[in-house]
C-alpha atoms as a PDB file:
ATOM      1  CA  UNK A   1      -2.103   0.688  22.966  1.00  0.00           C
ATOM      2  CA  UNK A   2      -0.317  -1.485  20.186  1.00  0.00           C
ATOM      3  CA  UNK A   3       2.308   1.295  19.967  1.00  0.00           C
ATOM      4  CA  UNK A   4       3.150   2.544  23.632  1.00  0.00           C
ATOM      5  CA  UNK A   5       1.928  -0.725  25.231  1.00  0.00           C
ATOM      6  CA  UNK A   6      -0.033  -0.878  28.692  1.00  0.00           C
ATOM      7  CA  UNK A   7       2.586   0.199  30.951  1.00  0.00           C
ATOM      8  CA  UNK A   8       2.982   3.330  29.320  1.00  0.00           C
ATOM      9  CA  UNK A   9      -1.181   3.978  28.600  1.00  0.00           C
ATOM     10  CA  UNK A  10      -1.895   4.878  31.702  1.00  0.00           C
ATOM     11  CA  UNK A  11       0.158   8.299  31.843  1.00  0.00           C
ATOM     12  CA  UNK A  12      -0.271   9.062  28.748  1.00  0.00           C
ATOM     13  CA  UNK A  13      -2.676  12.384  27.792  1.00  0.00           C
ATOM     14  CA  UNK A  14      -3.014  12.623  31.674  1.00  0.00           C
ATOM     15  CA  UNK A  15      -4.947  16.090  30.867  1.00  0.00           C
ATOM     16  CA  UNK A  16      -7.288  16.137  34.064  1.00  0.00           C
ATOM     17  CA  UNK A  17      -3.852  14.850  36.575  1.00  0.00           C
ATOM     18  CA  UNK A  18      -2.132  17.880  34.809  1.00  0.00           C
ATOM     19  CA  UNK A  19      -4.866  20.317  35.147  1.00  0.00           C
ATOM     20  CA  UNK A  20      -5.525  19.419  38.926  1.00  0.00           C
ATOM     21  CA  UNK A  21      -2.064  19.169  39.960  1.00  0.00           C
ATOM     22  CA  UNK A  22      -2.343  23.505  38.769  1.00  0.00           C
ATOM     23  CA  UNK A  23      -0.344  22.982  35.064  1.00  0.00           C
ATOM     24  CA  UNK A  24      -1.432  25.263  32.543  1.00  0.00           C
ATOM     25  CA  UNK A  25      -1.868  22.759  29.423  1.00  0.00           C
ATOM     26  CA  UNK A  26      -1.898  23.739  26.114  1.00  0.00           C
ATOM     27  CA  UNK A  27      -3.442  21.829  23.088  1.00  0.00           C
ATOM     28  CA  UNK A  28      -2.453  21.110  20.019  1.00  0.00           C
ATOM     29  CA  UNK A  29      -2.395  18.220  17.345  1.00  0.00           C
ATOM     30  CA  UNK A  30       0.267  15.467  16.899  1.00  0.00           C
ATOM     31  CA  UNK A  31      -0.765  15.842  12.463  1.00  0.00           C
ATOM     32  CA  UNK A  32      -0.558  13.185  11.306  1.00  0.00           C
ATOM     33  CA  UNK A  33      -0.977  10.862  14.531  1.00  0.00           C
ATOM     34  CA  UNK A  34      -4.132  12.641  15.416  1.00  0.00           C
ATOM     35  CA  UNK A  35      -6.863  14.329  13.340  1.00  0.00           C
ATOM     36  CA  UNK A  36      -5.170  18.449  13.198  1.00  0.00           C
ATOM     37  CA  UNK A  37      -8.935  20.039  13.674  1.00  0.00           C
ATOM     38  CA  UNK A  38      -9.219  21.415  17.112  1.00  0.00           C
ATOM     39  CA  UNK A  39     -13.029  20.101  17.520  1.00  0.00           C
ATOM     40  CA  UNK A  40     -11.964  16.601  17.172  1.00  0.00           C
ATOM     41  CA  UNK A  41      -9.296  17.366  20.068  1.00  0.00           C
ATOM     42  CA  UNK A  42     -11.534  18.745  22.617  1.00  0.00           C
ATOM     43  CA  UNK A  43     -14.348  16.195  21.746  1.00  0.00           C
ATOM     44  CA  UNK A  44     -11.176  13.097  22.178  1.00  0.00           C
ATOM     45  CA  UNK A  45     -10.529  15.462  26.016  1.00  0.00           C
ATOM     46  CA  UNK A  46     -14.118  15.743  27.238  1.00  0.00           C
ATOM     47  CA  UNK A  47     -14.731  12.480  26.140  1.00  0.00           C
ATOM     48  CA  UNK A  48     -11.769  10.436  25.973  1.00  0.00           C
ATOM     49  CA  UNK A  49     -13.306   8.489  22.766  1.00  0.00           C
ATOM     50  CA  UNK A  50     -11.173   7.901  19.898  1.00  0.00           C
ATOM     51  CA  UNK A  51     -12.692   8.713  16.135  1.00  0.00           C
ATOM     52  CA  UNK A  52     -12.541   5.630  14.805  1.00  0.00           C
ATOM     53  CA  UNK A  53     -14.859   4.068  17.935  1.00  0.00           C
ATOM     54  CA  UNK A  54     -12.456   1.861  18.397  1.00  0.00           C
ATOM     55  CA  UNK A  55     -13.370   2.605  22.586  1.00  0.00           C
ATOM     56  CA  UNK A  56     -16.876   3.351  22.612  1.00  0.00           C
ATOM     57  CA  UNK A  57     -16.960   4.059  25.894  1.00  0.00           C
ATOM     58  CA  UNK A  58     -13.850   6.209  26.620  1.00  0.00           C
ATOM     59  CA  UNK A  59     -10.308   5.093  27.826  1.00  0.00           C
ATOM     60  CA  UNK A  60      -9.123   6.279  31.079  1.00  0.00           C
ATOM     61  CA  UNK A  61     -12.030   7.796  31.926  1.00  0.00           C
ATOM     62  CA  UNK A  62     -10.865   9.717  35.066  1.00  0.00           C
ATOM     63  CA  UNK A  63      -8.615  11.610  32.629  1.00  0.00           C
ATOM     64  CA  UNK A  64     -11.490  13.469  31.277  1.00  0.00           C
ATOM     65  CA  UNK A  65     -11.677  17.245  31.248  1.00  0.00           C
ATOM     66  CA  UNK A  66     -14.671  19.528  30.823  1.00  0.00           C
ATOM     67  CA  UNK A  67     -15.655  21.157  27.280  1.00  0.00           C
ATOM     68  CA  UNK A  68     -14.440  24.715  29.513  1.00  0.00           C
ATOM     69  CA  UNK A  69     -11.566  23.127  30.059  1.00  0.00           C
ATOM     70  CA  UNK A  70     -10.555  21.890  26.594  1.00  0.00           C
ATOM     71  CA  UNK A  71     -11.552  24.785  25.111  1.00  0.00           C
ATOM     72  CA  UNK A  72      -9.435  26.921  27.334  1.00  0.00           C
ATOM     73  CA  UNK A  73      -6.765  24.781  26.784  1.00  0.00           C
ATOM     74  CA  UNK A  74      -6.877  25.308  23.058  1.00  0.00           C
ATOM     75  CA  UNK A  75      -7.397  29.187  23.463  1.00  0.00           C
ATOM     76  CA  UNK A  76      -6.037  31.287  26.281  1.00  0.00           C
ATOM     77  CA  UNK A  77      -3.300  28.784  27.603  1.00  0.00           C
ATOM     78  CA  UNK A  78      -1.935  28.734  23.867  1.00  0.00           C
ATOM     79  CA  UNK A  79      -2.235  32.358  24.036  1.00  0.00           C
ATOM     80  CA  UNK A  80      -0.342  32.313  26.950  1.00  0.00           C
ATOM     81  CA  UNK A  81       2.312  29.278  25.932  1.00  0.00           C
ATOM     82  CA  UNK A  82       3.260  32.356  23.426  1.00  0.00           C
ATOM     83  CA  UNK A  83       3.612  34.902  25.348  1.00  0.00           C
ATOM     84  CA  UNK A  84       0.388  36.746  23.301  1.00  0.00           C
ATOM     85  CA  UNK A  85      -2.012  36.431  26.514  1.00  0.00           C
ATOM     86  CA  UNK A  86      -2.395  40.398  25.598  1.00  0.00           C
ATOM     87  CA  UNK A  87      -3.615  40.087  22.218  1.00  0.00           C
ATOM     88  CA  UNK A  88      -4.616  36.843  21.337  1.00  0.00           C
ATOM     89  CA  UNK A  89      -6.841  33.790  23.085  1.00  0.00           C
ATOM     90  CA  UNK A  90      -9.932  35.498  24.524  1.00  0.00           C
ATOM     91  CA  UNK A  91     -12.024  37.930  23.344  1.00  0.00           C
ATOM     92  CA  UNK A  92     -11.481  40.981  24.314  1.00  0.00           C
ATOM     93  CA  UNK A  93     -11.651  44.835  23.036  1.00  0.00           C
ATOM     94  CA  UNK A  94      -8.444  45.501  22.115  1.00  0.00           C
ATOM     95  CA  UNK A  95      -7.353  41.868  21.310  1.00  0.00           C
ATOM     96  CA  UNK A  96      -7.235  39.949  17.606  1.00  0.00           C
ATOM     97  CA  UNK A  97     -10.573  39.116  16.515  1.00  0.00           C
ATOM     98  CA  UNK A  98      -9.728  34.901  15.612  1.00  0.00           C
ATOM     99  CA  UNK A  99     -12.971  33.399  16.081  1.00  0.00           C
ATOM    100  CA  UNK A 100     -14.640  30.769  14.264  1.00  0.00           C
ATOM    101  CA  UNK A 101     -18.681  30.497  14.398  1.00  0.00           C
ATOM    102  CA  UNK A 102     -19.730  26.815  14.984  1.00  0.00           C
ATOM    103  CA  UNK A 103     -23.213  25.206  14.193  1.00  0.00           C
ATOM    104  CA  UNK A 104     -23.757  24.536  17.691  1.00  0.00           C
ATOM    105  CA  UNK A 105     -23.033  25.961  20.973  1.00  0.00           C
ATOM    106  CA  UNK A 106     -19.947  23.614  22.240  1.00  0.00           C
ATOM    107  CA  UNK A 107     -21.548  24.617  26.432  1.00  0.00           C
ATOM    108  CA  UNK A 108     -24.723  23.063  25.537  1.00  0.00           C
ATOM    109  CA  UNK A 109     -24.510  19.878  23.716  1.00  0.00           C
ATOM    110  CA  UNK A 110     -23.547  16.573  24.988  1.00  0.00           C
ATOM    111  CA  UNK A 111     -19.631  15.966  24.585  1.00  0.00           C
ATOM    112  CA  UNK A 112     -19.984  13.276  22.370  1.00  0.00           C
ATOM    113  CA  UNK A 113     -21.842  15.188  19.510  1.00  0.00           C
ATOM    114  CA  UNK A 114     -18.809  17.812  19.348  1.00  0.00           C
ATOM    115  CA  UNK A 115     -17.521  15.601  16.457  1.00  0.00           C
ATOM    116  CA  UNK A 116     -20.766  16.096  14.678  1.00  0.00           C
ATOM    117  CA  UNK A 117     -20.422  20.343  14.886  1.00  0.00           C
ATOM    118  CA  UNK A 118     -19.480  22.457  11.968  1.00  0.00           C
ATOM    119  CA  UNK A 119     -17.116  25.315  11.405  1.00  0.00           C
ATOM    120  CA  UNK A 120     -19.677  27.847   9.670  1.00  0.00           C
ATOM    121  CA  UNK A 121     -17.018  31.239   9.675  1.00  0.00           C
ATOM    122  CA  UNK A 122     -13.506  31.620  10.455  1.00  0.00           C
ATOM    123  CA  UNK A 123     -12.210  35.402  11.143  1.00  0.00           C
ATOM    124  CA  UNK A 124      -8.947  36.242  11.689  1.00  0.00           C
ATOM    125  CA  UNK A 125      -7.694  39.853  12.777  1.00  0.00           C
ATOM    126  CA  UNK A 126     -11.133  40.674  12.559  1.00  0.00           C
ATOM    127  CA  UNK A 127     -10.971  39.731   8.920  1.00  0.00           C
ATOM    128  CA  UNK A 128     -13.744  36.463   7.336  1.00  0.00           C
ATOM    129  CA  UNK A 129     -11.651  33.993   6.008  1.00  0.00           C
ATOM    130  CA  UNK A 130     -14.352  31.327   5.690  1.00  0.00           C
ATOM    131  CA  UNK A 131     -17.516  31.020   5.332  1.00  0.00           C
ATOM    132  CA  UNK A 132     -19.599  28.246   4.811  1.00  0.00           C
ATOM    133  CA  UNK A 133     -22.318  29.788   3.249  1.00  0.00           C
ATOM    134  CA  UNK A 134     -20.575  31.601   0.671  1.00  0.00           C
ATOM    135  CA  UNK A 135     -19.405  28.185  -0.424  1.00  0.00           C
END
């Protein structure tokens, strides 16, 4: 708010406007302005809460966007914003294997415990490059 001011707020990360008006968003992170970790981006989009609590409640709440949606956001329609759609962004047979295992199922659990989940592995090209266990 202190840097854009209230004029400006209200369009900004208009995710669920972009989504319904048929846009194919992409997510990313603004490093260092926002946190880089993709789980604290689609908890801030299903959500709208900020890390630091500082709204509680959510800001422009009718901005919100499913988990689905975030997470689609962050996989397939970056997929796509490349031009990999073929071999990256879903899984598939015949696609990368980059995956990461979480603690919890991000489909079942309320929004606002997202920021509370845990990266347990990380493959990529179908090869472990973390793993939580073996640290």
């Amino acid at each position: 708010e202190k840097r854009i001011g209230n004029d400006v707020l209200a369009g900004t990360y208009a995710i669920r406007t972009l989504l319904d008006s048929g846009a194919r968003v992409t997510f990313g992170s603004d490093w260092t302005v926002a946190p880089i970790a993709p789980l604290f981006g689609i908890y801030a989009a299903a959500t709208r809460r900020t890390l630091d609590n500082k709204h509680p409640d959510g800001w422009l709440l009718e901005q919100k966007i499913s988990v689905e949606e975030a997470l689609r956001c962050y996989t397939a329609n970056n997929a796509w914003g490349v031009f990999s759609e073929d071999s990256l962004g879903t899984i598939e047979q015949g696609k990368l294997a980059d995956f990461v295992v979480l603690s919890q199922d991000l489909l079942d659990i309320d929004p606002v415990n997202i920021r509370d989940v845990n990266v347990l592995r990380t493959v990529v090209s179908g090869k472990e490059q973390y793993n939580s266990v073996a640290h």
